[in-house]
C-alpha atoms as a PDB file:
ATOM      1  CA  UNK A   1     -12.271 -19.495  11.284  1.00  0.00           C
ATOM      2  CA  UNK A   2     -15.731 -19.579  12.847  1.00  0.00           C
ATOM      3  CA  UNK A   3     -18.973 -17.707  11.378  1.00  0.00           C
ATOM      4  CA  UNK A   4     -16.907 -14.191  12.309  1.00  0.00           C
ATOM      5  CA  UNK A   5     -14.322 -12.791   9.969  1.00  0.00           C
ATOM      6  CA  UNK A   6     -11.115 -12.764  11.567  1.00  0.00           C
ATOM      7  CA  UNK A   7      -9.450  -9.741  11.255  1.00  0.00           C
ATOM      8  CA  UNK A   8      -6.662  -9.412   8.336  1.00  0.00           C
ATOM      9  CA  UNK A   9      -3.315  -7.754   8.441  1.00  0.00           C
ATOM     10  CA  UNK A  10      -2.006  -7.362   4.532  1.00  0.00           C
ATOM     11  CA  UNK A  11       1.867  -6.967   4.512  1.00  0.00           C
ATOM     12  CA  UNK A  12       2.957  -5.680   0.976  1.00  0.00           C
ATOM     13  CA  UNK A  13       0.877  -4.135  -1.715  1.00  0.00           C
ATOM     14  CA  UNK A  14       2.798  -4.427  -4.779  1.00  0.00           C
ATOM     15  CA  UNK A  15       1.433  -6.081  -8.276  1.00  0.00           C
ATOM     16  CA  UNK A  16      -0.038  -9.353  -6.212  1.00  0.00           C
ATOM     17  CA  UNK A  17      -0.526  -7.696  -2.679  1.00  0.00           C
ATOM     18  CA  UNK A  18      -2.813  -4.555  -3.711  1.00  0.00           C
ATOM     19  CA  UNK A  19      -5.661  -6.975  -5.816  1.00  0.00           C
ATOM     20  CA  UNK A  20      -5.309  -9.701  -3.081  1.00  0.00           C
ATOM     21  CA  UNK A  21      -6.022  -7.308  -0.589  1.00  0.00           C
ATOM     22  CA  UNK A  22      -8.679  -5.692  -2.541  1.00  0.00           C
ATOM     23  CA  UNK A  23     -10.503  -8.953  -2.627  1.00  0.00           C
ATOM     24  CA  UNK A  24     -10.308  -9.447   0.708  1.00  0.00           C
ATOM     25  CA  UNK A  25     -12.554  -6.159   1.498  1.00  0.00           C
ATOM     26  CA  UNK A  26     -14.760  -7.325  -1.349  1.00  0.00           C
ATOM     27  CA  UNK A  27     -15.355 -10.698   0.497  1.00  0.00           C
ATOM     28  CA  UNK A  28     -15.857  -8.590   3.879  1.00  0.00           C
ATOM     29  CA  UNK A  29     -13.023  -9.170   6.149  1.00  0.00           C
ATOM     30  CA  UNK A  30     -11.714  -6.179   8.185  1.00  0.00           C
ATOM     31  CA  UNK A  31      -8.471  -5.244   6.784  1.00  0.00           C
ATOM     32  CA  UNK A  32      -5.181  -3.803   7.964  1.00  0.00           C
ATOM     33  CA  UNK A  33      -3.020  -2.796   5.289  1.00  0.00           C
ATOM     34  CA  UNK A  34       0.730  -1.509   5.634  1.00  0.00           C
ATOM     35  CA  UNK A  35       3.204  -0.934   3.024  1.00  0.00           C
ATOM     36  CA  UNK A  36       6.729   1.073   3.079  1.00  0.00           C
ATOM     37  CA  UNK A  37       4.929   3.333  -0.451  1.00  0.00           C
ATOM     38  CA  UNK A  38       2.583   5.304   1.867  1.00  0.00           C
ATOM     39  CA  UNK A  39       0.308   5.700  -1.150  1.00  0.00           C
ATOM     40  CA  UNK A  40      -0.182   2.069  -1.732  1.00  0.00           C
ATOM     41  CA  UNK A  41      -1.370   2.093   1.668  1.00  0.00           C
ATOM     42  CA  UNK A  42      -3.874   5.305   1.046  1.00  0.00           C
ATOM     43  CA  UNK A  43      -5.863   3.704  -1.591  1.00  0.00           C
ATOM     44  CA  UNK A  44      -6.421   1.122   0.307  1.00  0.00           C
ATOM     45  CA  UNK A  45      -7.880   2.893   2.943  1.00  0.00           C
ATOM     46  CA  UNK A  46      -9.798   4.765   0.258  1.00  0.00           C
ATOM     47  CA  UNK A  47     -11.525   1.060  -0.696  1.00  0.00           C
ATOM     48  CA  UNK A  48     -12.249   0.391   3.243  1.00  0.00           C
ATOM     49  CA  UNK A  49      -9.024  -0.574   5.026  1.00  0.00           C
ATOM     50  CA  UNK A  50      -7.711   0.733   7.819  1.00  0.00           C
ATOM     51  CA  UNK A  51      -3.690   2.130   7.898  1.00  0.00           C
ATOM     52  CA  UNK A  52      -1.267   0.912   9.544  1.00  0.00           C
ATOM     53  CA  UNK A  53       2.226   2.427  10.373  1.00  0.00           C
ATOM     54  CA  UNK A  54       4.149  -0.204  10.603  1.00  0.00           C
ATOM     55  CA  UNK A  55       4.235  -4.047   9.601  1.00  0.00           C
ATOM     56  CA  UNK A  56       4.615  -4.668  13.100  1.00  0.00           C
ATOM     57  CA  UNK A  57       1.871  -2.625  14.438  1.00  0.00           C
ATOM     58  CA  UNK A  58      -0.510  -4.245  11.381  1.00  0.00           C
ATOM     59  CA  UNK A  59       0.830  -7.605  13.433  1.00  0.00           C
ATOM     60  CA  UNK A  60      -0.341  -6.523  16.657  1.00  0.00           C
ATOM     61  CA  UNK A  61      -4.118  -5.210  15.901  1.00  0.00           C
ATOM     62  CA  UNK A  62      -4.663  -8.499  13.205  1.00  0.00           C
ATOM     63  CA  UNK A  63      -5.779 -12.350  14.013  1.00  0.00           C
ATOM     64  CA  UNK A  64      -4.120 -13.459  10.793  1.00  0.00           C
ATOM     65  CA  UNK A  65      -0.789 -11.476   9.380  1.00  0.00           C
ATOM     66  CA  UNK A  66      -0.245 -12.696   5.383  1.00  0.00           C
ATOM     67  CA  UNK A  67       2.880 -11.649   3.854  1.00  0.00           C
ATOM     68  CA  UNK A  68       3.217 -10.698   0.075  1.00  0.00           C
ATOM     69  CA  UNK A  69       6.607  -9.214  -0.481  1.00  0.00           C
ATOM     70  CA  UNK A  70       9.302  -9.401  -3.114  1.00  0.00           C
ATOM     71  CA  UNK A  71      11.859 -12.260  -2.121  1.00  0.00           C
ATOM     72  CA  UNK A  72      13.049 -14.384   0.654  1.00  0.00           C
ATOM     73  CA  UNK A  73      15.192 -11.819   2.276  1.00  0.00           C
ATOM     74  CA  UNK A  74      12.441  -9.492   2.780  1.00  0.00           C
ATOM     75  CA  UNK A  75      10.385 -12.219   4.524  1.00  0.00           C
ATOM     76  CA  UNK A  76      13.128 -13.066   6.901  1.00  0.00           C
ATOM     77  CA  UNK A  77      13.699  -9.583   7.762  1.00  0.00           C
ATOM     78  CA  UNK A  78       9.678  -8.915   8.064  1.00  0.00           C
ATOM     79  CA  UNK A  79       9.257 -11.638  10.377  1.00  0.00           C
ATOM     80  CA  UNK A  80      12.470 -12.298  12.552  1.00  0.00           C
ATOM     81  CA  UNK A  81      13.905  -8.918  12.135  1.00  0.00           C
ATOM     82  CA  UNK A  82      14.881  -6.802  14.970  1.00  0.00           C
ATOM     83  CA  UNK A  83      11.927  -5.224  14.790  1.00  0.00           C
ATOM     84  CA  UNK A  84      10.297  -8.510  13.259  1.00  0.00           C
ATOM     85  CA  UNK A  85       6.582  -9.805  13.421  1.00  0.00           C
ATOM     86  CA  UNK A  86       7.560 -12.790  14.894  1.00  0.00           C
ATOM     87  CA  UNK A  87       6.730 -10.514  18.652  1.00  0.00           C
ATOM     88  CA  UNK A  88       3.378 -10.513  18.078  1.00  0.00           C
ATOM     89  CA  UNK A  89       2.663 -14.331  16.912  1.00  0.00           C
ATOM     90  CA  UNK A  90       1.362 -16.019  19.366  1.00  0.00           C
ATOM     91  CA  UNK A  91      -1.579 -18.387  20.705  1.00  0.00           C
ATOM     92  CA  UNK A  92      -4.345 -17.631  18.591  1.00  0.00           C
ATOM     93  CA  UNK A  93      -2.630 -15.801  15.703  1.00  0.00           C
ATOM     94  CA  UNK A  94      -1.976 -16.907  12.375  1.00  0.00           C
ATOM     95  CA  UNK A  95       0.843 -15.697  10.046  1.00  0.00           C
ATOM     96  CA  UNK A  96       0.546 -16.860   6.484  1.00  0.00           C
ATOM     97  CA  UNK A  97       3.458 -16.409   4.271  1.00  0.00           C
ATOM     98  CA  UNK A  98       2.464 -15.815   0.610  1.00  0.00           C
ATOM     99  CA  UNK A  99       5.215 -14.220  -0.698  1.00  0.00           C
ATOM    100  CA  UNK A 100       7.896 -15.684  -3.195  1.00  0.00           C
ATOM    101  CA  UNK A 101      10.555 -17.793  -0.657  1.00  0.00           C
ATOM    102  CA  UNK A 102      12.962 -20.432  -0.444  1.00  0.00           C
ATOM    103  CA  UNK A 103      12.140 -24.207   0.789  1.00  0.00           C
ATOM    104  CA  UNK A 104      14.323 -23.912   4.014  1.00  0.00           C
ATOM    105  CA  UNK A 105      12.956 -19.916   4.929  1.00  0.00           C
ATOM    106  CA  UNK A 106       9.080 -21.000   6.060  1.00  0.00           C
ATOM    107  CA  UNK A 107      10.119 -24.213   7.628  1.00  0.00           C
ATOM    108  CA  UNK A 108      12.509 -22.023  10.327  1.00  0.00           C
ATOM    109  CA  UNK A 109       9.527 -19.364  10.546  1.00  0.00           C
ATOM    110  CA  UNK A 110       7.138 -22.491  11.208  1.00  0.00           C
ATOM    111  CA  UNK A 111       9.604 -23.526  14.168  1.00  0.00           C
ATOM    112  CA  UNK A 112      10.036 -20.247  15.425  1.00  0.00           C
ATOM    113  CA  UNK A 113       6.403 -19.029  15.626  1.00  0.00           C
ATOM    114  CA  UNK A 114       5.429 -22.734  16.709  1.00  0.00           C
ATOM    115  CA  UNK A 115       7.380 -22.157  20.078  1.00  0.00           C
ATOM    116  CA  UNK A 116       5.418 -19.367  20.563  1.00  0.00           C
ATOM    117  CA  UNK A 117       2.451 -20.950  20.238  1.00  0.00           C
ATOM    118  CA  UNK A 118       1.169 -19.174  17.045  1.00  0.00           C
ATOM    119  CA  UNK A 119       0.196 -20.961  13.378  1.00  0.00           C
ATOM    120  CA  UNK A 120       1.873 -20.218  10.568  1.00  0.00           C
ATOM    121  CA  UNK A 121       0.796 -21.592   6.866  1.00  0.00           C
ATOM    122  CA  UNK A 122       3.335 -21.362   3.687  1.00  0.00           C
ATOM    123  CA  UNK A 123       1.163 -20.314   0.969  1.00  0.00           C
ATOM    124  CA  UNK A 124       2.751 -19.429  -2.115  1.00  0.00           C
ATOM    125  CA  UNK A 125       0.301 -18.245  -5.448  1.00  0.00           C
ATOM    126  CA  UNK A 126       0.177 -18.441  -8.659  1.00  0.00           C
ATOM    127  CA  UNK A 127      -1.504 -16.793 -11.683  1.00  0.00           C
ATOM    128  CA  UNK A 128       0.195 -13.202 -11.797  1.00  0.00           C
ATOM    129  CA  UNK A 129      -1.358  -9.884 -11.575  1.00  0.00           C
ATOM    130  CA  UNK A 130      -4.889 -10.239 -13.506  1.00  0.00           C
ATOM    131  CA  UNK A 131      -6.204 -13.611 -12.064  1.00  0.00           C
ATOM    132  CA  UNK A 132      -5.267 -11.908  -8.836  1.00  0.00           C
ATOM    133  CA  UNK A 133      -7.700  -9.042  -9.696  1.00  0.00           C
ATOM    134  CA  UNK A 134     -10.714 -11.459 -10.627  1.00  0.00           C
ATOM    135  CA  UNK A 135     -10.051 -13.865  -7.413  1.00  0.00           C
ATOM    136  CA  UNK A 136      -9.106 -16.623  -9.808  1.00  0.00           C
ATOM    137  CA  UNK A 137      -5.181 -17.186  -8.630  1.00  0.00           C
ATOM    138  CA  UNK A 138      -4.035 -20.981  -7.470  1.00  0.00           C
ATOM    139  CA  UNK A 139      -2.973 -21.303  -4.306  1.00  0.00           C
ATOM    140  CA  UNK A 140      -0.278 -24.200  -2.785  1.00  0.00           C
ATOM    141  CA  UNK A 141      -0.294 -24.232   0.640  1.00  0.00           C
ATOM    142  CA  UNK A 142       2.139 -25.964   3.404  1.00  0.00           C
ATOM    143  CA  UNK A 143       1.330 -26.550   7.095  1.00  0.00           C
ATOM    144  CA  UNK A 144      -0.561 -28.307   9.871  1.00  0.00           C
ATOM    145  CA  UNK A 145      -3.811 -29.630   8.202  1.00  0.00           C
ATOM    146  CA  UNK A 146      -5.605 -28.352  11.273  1.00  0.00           C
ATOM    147  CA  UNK A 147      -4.443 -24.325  10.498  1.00  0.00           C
ATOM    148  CA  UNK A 148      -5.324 -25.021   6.539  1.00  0.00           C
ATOM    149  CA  UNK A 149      -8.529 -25.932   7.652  1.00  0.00           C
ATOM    150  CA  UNK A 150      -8.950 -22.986  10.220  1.00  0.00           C
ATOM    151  CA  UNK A 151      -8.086 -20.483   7.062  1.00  0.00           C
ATOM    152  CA  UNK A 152      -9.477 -22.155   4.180  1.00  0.00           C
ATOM    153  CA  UNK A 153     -12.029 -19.309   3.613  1.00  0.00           C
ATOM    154  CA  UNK A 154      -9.431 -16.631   3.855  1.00  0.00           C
ATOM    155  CA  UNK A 155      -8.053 -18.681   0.818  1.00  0.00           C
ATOM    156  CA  UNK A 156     -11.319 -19.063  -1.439  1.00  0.00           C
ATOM    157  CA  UNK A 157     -11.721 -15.091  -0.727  1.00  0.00           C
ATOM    158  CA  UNK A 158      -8.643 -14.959  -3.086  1.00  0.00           C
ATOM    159  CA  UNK A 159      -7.888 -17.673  -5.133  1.00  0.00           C
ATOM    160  CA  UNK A 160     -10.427 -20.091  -7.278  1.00  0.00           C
ATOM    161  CA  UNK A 161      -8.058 -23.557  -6.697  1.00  0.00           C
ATOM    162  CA  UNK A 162      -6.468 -24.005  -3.460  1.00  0.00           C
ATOM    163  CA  UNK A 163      -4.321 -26.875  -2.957  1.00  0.00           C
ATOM    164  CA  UNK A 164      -3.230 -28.206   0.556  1.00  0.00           C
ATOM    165  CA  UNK A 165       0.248 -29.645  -0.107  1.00  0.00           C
ATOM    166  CA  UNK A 166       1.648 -31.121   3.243  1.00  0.00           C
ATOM    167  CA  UNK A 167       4.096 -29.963   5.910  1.00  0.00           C
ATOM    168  CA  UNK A 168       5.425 -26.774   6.229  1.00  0.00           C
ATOM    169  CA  UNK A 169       7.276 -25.431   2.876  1.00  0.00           C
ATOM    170  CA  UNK A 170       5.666 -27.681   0.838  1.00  0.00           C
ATOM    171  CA  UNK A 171       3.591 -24.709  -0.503  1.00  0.00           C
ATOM    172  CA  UNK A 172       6.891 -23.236  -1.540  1.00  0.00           C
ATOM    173  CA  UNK A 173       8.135 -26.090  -2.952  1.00  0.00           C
ATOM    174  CA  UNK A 174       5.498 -26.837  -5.320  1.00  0.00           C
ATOM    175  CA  UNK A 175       5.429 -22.989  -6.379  1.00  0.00           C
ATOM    176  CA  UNK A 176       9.175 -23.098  -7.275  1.00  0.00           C
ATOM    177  CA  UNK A 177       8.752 -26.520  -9.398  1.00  0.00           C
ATOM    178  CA  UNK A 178       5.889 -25.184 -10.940  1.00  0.00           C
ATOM    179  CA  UNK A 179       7.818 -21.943 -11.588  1.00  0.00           C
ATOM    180  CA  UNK A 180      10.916 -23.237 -13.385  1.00  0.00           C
ATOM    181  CA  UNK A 181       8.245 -25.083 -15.932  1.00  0.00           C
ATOM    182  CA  UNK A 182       6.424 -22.269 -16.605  1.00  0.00           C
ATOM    183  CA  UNK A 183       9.829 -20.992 -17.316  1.00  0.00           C
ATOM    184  CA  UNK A 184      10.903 -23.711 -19.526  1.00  0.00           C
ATOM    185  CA  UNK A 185       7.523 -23.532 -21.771  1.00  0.00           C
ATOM    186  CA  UNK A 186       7.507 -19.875 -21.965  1.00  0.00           C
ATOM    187  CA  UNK A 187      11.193 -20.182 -23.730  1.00  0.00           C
ATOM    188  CA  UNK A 188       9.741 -23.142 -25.490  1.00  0.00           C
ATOM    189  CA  UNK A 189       6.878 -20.970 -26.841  1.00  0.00           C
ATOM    190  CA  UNK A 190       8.818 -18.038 -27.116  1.00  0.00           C
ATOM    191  CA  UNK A 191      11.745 -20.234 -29.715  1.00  0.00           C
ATOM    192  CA  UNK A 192       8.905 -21.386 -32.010  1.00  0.00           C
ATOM    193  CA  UNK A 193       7.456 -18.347 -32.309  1.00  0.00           C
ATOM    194  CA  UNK A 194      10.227 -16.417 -33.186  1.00  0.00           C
ATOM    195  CA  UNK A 195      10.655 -19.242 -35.515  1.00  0.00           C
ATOM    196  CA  UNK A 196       7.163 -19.005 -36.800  1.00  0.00           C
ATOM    197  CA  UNK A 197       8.024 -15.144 -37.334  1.00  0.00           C
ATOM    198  CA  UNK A 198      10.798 -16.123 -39.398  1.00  0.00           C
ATOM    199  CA  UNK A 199       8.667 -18.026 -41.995  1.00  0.00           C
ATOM    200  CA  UNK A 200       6.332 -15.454 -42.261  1.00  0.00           C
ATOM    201  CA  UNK A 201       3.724 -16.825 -40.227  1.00  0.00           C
ATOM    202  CA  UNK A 202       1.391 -14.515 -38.323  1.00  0.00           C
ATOM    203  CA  UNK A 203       1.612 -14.272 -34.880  1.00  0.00           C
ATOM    204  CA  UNK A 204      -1.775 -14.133 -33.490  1.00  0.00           C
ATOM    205  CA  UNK A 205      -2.618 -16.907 -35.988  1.00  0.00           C
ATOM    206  CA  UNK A 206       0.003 -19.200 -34.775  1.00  0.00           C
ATOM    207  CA  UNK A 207      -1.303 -18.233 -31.231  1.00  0.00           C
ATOM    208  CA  UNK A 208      -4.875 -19.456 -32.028  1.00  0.00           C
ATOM    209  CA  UNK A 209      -3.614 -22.499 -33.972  1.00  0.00           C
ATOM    210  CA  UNK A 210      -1.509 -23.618 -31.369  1.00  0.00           C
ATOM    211  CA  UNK A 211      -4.088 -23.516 -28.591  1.00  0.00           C
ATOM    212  CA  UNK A 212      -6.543 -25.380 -30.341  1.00  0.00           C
ATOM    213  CA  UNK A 213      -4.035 -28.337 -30.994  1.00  0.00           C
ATOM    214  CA  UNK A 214      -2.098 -30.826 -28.708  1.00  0.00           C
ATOM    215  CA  UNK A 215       0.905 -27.626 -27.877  1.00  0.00           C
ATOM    216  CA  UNK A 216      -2.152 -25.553 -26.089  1.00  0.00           C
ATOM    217  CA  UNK A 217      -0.728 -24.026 -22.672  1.00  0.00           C
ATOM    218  CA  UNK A 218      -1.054 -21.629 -20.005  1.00  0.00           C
ATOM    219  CA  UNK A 219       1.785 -18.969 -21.894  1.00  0.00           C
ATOM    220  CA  UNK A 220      -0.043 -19.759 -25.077  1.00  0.00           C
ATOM    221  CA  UNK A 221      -3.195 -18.759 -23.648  1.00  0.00           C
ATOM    222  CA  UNK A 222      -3.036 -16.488 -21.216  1.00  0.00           C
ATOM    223  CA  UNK A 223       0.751 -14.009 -21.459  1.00  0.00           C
ATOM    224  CA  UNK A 224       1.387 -14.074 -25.355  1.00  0.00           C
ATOM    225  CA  UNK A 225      -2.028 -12.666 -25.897  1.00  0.00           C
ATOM    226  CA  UNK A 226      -1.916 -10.152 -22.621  1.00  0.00           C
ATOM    227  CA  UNK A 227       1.389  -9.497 -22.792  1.00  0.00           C
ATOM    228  CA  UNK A 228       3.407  -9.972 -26.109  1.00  0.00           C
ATOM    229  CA  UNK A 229       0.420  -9.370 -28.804  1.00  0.00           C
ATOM    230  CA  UNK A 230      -0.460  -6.320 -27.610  1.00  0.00           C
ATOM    231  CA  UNK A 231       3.300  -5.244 -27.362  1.00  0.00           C
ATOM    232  CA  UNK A 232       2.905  -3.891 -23.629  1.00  0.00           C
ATOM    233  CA  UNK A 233       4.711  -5.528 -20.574  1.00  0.00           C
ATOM    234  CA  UNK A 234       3.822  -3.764 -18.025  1.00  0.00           C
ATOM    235  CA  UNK A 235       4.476  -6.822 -15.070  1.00  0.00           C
ATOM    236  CA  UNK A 236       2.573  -9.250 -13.900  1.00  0.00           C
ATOM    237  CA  UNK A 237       5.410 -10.983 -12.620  1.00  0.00           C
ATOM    238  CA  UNK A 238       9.060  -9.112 -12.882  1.00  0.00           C
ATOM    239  CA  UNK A 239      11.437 -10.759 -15.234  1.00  0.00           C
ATOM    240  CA  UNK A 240      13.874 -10.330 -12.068  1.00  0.00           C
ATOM    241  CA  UNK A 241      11.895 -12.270  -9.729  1.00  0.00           C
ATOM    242  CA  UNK A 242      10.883 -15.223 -11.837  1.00  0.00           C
ATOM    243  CA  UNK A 243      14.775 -15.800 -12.581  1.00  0.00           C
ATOM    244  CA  UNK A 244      14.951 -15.504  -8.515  1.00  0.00           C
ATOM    245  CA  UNK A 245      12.528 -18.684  -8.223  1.00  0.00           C
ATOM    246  CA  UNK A 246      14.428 -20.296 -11.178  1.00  0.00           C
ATOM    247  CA  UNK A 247      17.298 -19.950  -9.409  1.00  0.00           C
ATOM    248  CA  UNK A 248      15.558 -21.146  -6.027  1.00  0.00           C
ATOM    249  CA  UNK A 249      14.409 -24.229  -7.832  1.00  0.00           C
ATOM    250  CA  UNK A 250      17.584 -25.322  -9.060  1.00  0.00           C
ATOM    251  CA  UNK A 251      19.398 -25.131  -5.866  1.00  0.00           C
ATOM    252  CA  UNK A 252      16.355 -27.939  -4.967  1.00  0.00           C
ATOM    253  CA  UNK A 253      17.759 -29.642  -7.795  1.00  0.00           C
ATOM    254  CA  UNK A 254      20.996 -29.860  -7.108  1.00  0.00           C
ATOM    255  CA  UNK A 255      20.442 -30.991  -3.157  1.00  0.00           C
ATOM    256  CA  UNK A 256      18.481 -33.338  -4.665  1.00  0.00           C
ATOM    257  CA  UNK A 257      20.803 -35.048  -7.060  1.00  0.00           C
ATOM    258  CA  UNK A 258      18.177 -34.341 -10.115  1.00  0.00           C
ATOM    259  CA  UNK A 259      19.033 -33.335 -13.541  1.00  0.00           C
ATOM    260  CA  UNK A 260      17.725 -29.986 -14.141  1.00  0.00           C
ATOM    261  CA  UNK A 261      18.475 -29.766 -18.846  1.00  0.00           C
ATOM    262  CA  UNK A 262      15.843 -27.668 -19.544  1.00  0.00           C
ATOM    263  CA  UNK A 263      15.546 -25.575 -16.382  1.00  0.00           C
ATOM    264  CA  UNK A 264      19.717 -24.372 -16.612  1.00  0.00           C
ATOM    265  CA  UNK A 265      18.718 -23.790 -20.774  1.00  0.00           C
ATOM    266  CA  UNK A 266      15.599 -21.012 -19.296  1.00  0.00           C
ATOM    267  CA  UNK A 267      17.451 -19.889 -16.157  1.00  0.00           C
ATOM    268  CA  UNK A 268      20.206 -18.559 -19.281  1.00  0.00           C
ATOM    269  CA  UNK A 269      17.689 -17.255 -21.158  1.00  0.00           C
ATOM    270  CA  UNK A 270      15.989 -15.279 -18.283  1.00  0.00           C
ATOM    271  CA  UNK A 271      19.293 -13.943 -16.449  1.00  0.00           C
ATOM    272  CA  UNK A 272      20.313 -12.841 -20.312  1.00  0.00           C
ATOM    273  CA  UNK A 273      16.767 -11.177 -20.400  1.00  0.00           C
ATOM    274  CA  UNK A 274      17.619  -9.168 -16.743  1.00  0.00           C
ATOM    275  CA  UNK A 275      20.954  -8.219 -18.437  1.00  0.00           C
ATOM    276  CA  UNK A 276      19.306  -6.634 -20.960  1.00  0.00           C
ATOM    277  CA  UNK A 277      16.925  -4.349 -19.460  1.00  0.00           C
ATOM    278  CA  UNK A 278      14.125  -6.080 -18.997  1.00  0.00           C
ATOM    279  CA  UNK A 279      13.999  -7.259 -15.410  1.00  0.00           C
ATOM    280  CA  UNK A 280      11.611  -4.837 -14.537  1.00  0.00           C
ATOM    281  CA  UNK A 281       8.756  -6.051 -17.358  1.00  0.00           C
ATOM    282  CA  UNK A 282       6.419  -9.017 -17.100  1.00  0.00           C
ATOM    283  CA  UNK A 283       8.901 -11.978 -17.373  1.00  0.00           C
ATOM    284  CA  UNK A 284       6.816 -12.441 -21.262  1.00  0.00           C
ATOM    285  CA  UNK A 285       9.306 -10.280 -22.501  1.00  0.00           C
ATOM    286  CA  UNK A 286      12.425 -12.941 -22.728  1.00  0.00           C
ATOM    287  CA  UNK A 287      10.977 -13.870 -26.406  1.00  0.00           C
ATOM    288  CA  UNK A 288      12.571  -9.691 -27.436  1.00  0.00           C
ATOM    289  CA  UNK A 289      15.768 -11.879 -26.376  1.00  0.00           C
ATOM    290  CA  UNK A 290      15.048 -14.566 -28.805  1.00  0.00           C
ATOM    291  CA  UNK A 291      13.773 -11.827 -31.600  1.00  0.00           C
ATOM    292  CA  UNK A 292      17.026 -10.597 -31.248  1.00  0.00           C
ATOM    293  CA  UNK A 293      18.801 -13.208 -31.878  1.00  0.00           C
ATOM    294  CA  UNK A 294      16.571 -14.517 -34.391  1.00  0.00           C
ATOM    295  CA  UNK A 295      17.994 -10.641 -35.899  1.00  0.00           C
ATOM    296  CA  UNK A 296      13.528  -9.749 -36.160  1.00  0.00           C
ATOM    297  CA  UNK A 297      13.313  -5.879 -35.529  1.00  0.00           C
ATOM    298  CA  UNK A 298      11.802  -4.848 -32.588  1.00  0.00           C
END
């Protein structure tokens, strides 16, 4: 990107958009922030930003446009909408998808925007709401080498690991594989704990036991303790939207003739967990659904 900091655009400030973006003003680049929540927006501009009043007019005033909303269907609309982003990507501009999406989504974007003469870079995260705060997320991302290379300091502004994966949606596809086994070892975590519970073993102990021994993982060590042990699931990533990548990830699966056991067991143990309430707390929460079961009070 030269010695000059581009200019940013930031399109959605939820839980992962609002500390990304607050990172990027930390690390210096000039930042355009837009969101539909006008407050989200005002913060921002409170921290240095500058306001935008529409995703498309963030677009037109920005040399690189990242995304960071909800689900695939928001992307499509944000970028070849009617009134779509896609109108102001051209030579010169970069538009880097980092929001949630399907495998087949950023490949058409890529194709689109290419045509136009713009770059465009798939660049899915992970590490939820709290690495995003500290600048520590991972980052996969998909695309022309030569863009990845043109960006890469946009990237270390908000992640710690960034990973170039390949062509365009690899970045996605590696999130949603990654995804569905996070998935799997949460429930895996969350049935022998409940177990554990059952025989009268302490949780926190069994926490610190089992990181210190050959079952030691990212759940075990990073959302029991934020999340479950101190009883408050306020999101770092939605219930809901995890199930949506589970979901994602098995329709890879089945185009690709694999045999998906474990991932069908967790996607019925997270779309129970939506049905129950909890699709709007930190994805954590499915092990209330095994408590339940396991008939421990609440």
């Amino acid at each position: 990107m030269g010695s000059k900091k581009k200019n940013v655009a930031l399109i959605g400030l939820g839980t992962m958009g609002t500390p990304m973006a607050q990172r990027l003003l930390k690390k210096g680049f000039p930042l355009l922030a837009y969101d539909p929540v006008l407050e989200k927006v005002q913060r921002l501009v409170t921290e240095g930003a500058e306001p935008a009043a529409s995703a498309r007019e963030a677009a037109a005033g920005a040399d690189i446009i990242i995304s960071m909303v909800a689900q695939s269907a928001d992307t499509e609309k944000l970028v070849l909408g009617q009134e779509g982003i896609i109108y102001e990507l051209r030579t010169g501009k970069f538009f880097i998808d980092m929001s949630p999406s399907s495998l087949e989504l950023p490949r058409r974007i890529y194709g689109e925007i290419n045509t136009r003469k713009g770059e465009m870079l798939d660049a899915p995260v992970s590490g939820g709401h709290n690495k995003a705060k500290k600048g520590k997320l991972t980052i996969m991302v998909g695309g022309d080498r030569s863009t990845f290379e043109k960006c890469k300091k946009l990237f270390y502004a908000i992640g710690q690991t960034v990973h170039y994966t390949g062509a365009a949606g690899s970045g996605q596809a590696f999130k949603l594989l990654n995804n569905i086994l996070y998935a799997v070892n949460m429930c895996a975590a969350a049935e022998v704990l409940t177990l554990g519970e059952k025989l009268g073993m302490k949780l926190s102990q069994m926490v610190e036991v089992f990181n210190s021994s050959s079952a030691a993982s990212y759940c075990l060590d990073e959302k029991i303790p934020t999340f479950v042990l101190t009883d408050d699931f306020t999101p770092g990533l939605r219930t809901a939207l995890l199930l949506k990548d589970i979901e994602l990830a098995l329709e890879l699966g089945e185009s690709a003739e694999s045999m998906q056991v474990f991932g069908r067991l967790a996607h019925q143990f997270f779309r129970i967990a939506c049905e129950s309430g909890l699709e709007g707390e930190d994805n954590s929460a499915v092990i209330k659904i095994f408590r339940t079961l396991a008939k421990i009070k609440l």
